[in-house]
Structure formats: C-alpha cells, structure tokens
C-alpha atoms as a PDB file:
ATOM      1  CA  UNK A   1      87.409 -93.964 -12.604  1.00  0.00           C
ATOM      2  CA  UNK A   2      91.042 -92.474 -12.888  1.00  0.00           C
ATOM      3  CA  UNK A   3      90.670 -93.070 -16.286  1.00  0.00           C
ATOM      4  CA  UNK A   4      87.703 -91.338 -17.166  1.00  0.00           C
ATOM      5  CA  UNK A   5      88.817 -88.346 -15.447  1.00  0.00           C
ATOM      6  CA  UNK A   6      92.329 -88.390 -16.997  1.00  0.00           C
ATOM      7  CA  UNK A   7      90.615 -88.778 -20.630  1.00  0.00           C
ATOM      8  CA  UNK A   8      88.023 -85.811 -19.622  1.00  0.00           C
ATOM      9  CA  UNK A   9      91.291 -83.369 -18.686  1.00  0.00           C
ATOM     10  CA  UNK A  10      93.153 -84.720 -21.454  1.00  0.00           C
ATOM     11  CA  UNK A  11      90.532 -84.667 -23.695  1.00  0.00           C
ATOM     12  CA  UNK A  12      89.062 -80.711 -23.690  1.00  0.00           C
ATOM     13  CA  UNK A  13      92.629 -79.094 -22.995  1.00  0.00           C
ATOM     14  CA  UNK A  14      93.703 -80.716 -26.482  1.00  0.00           C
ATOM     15  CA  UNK A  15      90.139 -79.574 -28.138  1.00  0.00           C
ATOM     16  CA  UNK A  16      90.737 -76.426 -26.456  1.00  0.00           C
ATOM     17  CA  UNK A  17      94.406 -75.622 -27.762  1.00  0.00           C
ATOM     18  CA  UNK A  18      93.748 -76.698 -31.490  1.00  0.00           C
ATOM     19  CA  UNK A  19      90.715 -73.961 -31.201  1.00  0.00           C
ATOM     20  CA  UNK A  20      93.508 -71.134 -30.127  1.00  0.00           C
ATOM     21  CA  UNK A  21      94.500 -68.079 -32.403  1.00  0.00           C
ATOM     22  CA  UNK A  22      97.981 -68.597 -30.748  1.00  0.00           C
ATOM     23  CA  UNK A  23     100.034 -70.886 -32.585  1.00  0.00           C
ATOM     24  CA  UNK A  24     102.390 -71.701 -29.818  1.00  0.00           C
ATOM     25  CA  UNK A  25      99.730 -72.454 -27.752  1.00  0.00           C
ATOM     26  CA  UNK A  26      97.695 -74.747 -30.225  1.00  0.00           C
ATOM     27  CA  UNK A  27     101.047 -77.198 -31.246  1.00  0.00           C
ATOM     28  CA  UNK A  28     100.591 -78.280 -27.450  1.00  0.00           C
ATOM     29  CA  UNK A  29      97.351 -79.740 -28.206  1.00  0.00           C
ATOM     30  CA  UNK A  30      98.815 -82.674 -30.208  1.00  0.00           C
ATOM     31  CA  UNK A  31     100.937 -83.703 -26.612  1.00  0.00           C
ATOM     32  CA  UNK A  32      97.404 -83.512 -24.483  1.00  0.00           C
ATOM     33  CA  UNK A  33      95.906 -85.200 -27.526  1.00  0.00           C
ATOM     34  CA  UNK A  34      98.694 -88.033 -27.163  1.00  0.00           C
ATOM     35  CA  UNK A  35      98.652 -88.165 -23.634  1.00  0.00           C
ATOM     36  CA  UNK A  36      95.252 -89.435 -22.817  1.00  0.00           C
ATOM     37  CA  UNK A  37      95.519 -92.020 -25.588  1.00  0.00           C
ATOM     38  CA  UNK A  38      96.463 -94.788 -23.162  1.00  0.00           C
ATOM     39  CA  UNK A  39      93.530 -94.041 -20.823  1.00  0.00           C
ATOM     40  CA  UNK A  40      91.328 -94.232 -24.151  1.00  0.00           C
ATOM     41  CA  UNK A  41      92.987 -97.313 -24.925  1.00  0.00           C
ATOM     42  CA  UNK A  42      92.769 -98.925 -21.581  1.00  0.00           C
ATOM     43  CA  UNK A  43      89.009 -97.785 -20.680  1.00  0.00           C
ATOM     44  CA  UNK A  44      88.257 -99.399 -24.152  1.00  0.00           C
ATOM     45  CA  UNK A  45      89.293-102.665 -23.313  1.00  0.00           C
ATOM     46  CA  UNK A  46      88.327-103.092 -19.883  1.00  0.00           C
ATOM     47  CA  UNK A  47      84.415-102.174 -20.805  1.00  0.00           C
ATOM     48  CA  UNK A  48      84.868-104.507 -24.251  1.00  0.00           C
ATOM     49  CA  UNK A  49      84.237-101.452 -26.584  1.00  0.00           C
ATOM     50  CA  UNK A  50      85.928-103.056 -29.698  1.00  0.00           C
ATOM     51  CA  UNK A  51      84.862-100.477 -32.151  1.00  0.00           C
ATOM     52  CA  UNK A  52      86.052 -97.135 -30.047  1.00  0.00           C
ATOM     53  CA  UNK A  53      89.035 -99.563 -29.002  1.00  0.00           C
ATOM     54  CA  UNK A  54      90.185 -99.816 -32.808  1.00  0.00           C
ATOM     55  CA  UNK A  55      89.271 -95.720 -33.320  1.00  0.00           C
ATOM     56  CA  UNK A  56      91.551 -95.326 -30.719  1.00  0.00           C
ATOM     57  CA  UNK A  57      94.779 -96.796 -32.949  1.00  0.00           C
ATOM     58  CA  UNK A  58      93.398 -93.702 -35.707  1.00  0.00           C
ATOM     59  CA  UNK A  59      93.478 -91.048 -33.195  1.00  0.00           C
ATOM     60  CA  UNK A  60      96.792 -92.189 -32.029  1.00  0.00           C
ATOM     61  CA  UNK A  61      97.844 -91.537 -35.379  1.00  0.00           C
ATOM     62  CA  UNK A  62      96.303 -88.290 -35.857  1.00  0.00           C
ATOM     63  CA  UNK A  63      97.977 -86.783 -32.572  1.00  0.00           C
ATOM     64  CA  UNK A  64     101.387 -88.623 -34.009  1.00  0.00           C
ATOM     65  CA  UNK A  65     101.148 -86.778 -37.242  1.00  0.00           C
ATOM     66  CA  UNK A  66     100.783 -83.352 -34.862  1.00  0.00           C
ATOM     67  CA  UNK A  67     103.852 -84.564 -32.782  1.00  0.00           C
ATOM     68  CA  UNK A  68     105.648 -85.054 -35.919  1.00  0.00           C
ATOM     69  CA  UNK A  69     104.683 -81.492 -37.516  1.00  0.00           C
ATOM     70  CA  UNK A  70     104.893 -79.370 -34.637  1.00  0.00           C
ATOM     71  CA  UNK A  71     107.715 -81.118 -32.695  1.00  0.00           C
ATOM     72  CA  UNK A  72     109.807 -83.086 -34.868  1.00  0.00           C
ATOM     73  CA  UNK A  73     110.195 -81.219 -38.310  1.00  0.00           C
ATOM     74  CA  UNK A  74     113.158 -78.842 -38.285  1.00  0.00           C
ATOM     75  CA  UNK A  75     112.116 -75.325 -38.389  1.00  0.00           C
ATOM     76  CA  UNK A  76     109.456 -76.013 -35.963  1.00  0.00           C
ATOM     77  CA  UNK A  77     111.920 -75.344 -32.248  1.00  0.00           C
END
C-alpha cells in the first residue's frame, strides 16, 4: 500500500513539472521521476508483473538521462 501511494505522489508531481513553462521548476521533475522508481520496481515484483517490471529498467534510464542534463552537465547549476 505504501508503495502505491508513494508511486501516485511521485508519479503526477514529475508529470506535472515536465508540463511547466518554468524551466527551473520542470528540471525537478527528472528527481520525482527517479524517486519513485524503486516503489515501481518493488510493486512490480511483489505482484509478478514481469513486463512493467522490465519497463521499469527504461524509465530508470529516461529519468537518468534528465539527472544527467539538468543536474550533472556544467552550465546547468
């Protein structure tokens, strides 16, 4: 249950952000993106949902590349 409400708050304030006009505001989506990947990853696997278990390694990815172009490049501080 924890986890379904963790990926449900995680979940719409990242699909929220990347929908702002505010570019400060939408490079946080990427970090709300990321953080509900282990509740993804975990509800996945408990309920034996193989295929949205191995979508869950691409969306990883996705919010990685985010972290990596809004927090990690120089220029982006």
């Amino acid at each position: 249950m924890i986890e379904q409400i963790a990926i449900a708050i995680t979940g719409v304030i990242a699909i929220w952000l990347t929908q702002q006009d505010n570019n400060e505001w939408k490079r946080y989506a990427c970090l709300f993106g990321m953080a509900g990947q282990p509740f993804w990853f975990y509800s996945s696997y408990q309920s034996e949902q193989w295929g949205i278990f191995v979508l869950c390694f691409f969306y990883a990815y996705a919010w990685y590349v985010g972290i990596k172009n809004n927090w990690m490049e120089k220029g982006n501080e």
